[in-house]
Protein backbone atom coordinates (compact mmCIF):
# COMPACT_ATOMS: atom_id res chain seq x y z
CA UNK A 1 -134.29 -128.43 161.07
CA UNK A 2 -131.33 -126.34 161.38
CA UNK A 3 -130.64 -122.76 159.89
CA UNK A 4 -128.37 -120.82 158.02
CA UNK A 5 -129.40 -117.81 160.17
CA UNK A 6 -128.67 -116.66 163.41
CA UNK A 7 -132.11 -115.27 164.97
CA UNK A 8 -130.04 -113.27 167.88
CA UNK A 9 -127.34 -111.83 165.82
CA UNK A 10 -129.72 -108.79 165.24
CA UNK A 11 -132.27 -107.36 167.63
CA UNK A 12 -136.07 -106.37 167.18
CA UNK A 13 -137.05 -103.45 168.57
CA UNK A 14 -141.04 -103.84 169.27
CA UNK A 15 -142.52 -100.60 170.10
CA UNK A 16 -146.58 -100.94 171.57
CA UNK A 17 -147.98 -98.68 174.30
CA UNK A 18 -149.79 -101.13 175.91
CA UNK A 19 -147.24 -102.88 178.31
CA UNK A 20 -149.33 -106.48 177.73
CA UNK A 21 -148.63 -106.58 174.67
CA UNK A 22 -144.81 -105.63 175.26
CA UNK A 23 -144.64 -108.53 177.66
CA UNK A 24 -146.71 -111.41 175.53
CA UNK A 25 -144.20 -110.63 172.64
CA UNK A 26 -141.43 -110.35 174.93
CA UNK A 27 -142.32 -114.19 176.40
CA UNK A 28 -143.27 -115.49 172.98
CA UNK A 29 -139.62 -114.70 171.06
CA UNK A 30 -137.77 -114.05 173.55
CA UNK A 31 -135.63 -117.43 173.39
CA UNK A 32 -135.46 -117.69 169.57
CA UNK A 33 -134.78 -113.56 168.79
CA UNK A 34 -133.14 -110.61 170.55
CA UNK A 35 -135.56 -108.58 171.87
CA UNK A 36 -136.14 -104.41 172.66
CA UNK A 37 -139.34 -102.65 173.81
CA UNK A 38 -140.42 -99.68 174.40
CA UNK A 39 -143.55 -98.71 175.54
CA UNK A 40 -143.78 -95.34 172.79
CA UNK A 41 -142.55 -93.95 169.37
CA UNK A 42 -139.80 -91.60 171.20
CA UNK A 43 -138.28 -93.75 173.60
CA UNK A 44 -138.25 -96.62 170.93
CA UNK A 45 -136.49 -93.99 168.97
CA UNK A 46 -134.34 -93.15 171.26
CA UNK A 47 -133.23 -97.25 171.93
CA UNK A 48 -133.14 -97.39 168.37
CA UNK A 49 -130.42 -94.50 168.24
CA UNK A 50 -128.46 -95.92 171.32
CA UNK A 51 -128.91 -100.07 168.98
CA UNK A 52 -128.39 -98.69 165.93
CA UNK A 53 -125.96 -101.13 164.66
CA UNK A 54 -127.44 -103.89 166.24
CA UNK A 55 -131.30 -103.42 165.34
CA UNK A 56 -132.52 -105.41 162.54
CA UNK A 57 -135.81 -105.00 162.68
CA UNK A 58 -138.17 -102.26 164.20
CA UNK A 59 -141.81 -103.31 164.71
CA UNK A 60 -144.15 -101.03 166.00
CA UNK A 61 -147.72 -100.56 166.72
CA UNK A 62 -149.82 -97.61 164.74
CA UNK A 63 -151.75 -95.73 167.36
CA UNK A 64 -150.13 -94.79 170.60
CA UNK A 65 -150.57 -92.04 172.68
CA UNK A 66 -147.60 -88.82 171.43
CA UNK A 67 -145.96 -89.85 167.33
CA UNK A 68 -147.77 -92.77 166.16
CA UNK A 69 -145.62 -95.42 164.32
CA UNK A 70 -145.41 -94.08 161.08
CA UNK A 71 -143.10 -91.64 162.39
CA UNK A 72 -141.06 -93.83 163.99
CA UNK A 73 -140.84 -95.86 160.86
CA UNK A 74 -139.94 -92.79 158.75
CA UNK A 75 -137.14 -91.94 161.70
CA UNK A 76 -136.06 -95.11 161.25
CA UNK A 77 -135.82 -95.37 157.25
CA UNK A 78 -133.75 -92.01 158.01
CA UNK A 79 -131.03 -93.01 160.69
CA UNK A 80 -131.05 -96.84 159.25
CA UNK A 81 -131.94 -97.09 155.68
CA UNK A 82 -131.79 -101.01 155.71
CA UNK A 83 -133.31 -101.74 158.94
CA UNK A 84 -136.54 -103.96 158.34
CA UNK A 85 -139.92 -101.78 159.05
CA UNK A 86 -143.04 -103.56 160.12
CA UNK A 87 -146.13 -101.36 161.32
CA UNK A 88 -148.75 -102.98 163.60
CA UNK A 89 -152.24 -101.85 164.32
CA UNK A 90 -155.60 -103.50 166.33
CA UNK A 91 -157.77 -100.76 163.72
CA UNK A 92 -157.79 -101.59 160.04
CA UNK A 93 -156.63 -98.11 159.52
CA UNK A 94 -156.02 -98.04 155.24
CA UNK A 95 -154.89 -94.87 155.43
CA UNK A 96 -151.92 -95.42 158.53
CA UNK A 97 -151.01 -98.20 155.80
CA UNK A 98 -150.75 -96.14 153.27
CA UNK A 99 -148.78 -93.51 155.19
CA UNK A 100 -146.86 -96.06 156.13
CA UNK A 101 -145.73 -97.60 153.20
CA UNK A 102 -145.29 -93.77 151.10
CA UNK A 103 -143.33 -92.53 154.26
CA UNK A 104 -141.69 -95.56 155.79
CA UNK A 105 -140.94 -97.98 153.06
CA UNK A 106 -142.58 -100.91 155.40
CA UNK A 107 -141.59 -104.53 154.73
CA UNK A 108 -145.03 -105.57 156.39
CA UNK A 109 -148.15 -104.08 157.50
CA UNK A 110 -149.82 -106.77 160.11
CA UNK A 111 -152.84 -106.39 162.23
CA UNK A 112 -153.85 -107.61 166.02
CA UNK A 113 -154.23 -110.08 167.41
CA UNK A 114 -151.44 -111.66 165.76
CA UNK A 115 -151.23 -115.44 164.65
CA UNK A 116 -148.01 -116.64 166.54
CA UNK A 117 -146.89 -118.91 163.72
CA UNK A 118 -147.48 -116.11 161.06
CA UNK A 119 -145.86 -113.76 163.28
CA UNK A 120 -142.65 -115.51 163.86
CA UNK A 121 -142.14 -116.34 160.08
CA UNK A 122 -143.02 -112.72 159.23
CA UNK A 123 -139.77 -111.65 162.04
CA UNK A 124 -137.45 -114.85 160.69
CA UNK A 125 -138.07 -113.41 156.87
CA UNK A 126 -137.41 -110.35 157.55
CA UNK A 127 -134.21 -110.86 159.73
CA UNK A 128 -133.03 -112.94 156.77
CA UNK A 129 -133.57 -110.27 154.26
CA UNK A 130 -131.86 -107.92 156.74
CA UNK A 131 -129.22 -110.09 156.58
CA UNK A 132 -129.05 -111.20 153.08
CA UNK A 133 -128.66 -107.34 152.57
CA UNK A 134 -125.91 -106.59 154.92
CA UNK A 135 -124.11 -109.06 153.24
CA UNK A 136 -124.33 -107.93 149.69
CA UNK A 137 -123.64 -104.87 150.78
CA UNK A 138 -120.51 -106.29 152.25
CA UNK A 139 -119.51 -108.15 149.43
CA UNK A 140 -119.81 -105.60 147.35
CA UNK A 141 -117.80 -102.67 149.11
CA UNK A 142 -114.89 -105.78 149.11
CA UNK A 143 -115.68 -106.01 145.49
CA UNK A 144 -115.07 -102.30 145.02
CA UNK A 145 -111.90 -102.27 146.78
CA UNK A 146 -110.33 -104.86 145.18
CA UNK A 147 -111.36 -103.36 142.07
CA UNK A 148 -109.94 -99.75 143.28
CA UNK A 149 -106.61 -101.83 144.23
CA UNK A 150 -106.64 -103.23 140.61
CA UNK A 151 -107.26 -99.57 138.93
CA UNK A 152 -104.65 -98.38 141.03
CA UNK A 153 -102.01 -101.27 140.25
CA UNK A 154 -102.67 -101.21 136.52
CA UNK A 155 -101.67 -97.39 136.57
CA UNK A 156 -98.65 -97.93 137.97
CA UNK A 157 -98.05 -100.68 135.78
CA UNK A 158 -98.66 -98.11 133.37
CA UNK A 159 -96.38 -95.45 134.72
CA UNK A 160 -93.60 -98.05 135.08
CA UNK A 161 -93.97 -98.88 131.45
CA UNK A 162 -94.07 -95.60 130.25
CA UNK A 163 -90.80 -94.54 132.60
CA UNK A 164 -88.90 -97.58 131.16
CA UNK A 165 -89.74 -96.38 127.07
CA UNK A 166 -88.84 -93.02 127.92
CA UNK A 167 -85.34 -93.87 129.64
CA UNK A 168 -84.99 -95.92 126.73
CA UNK A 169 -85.49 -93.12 124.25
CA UNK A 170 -83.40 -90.92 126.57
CA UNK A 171 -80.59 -92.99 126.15
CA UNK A 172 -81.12 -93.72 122.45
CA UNK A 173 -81.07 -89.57 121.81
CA UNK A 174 -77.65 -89.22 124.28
CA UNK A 175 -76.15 -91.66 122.22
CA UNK A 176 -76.92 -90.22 119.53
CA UNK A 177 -75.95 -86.27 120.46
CA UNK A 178 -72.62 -88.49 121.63
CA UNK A 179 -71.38 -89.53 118.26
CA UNK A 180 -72.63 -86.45 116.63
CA UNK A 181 -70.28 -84.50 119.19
């Protein structure tokens, strides 16, 4: 089945402290998706900061040792508004989920292990949406342009309009003051 999207055109940034973990998700979607780890909240930050235009999606895991993920996902929501959030955790931790979703605005909150299938749906979905947005947002600015050109053409228009009536009236008046003189 073939795709509108294309999988690679954005990266996800997976951020886990446990370097297994890094790897298996490496291996697993590494063909079909673009693929960034780092191995804690700050350095995935920091990749995140040096990607910023080309992450689409930042996944990270809950509990690591330093900031757990919620504050990467709130740094994130800050530097890249649209960037698709998706926290991770091995705990059923309600209240990191909560967190997350008040602080980080997550698309997804998903537990370990993770089902493969589920999992690469979950990143496909929320590439799409990434991209969906981008290009509404797109669309739109283009739309507000050409609109602004429009605006801006009309008042000249307008001006050109109003120039021509008044040299008309102009002329009208010095003919007039002529045969009065």
């Amino acid at each position: 089945m073939q795709t509108l999207y294309d999988y690679r055109k954005f990266a996800i940034l997976y951020v886990d402290d446990e370097e297994k973990s890094l790897k298996t998700f490496a291996r697993l979607f590494g063909e079909q998706f673009r693929i960034l780890t780092a191995a804690n909240a700050q350095e995935g930050y920091r990749l995140l900061q040096a990607h910023q235009d080309e992450v689409g999606l930042v996944m990270t895991d809950q509990r690591m040792p330093g900031e757990k993920g919620v504050w990467l996902l709130e740094k994130a929501r800050q530097l890249r508004p649209r960037v698709i959030r998706i926290l991770v955790t091995a705990y059923s931790d309600l209240e990191a989920a909560i967190e997350a979703v008040n602080t980080g605005a997550i698309y997804k909150y998903l537990t370990k292990p993770w089902e493969v299938p589920q999992l690469e749906m979950t990143l496909k979905r929320g590439l799409e949406f990434f991209m969906v947005q981008r290009e509404r947002d797109q669309l739109l600015q283009e739309k507000m342009s050409t609109l602004h050109k429009l605006v801006i053409t009309d008042r000249v228009i307008s001006l050109g309009v109003l120039a021509a009536g008044l040299g008309h009236h102009v002329r009208n008046a010095l003919v007039a003051v002529r045969t009065f003189i």
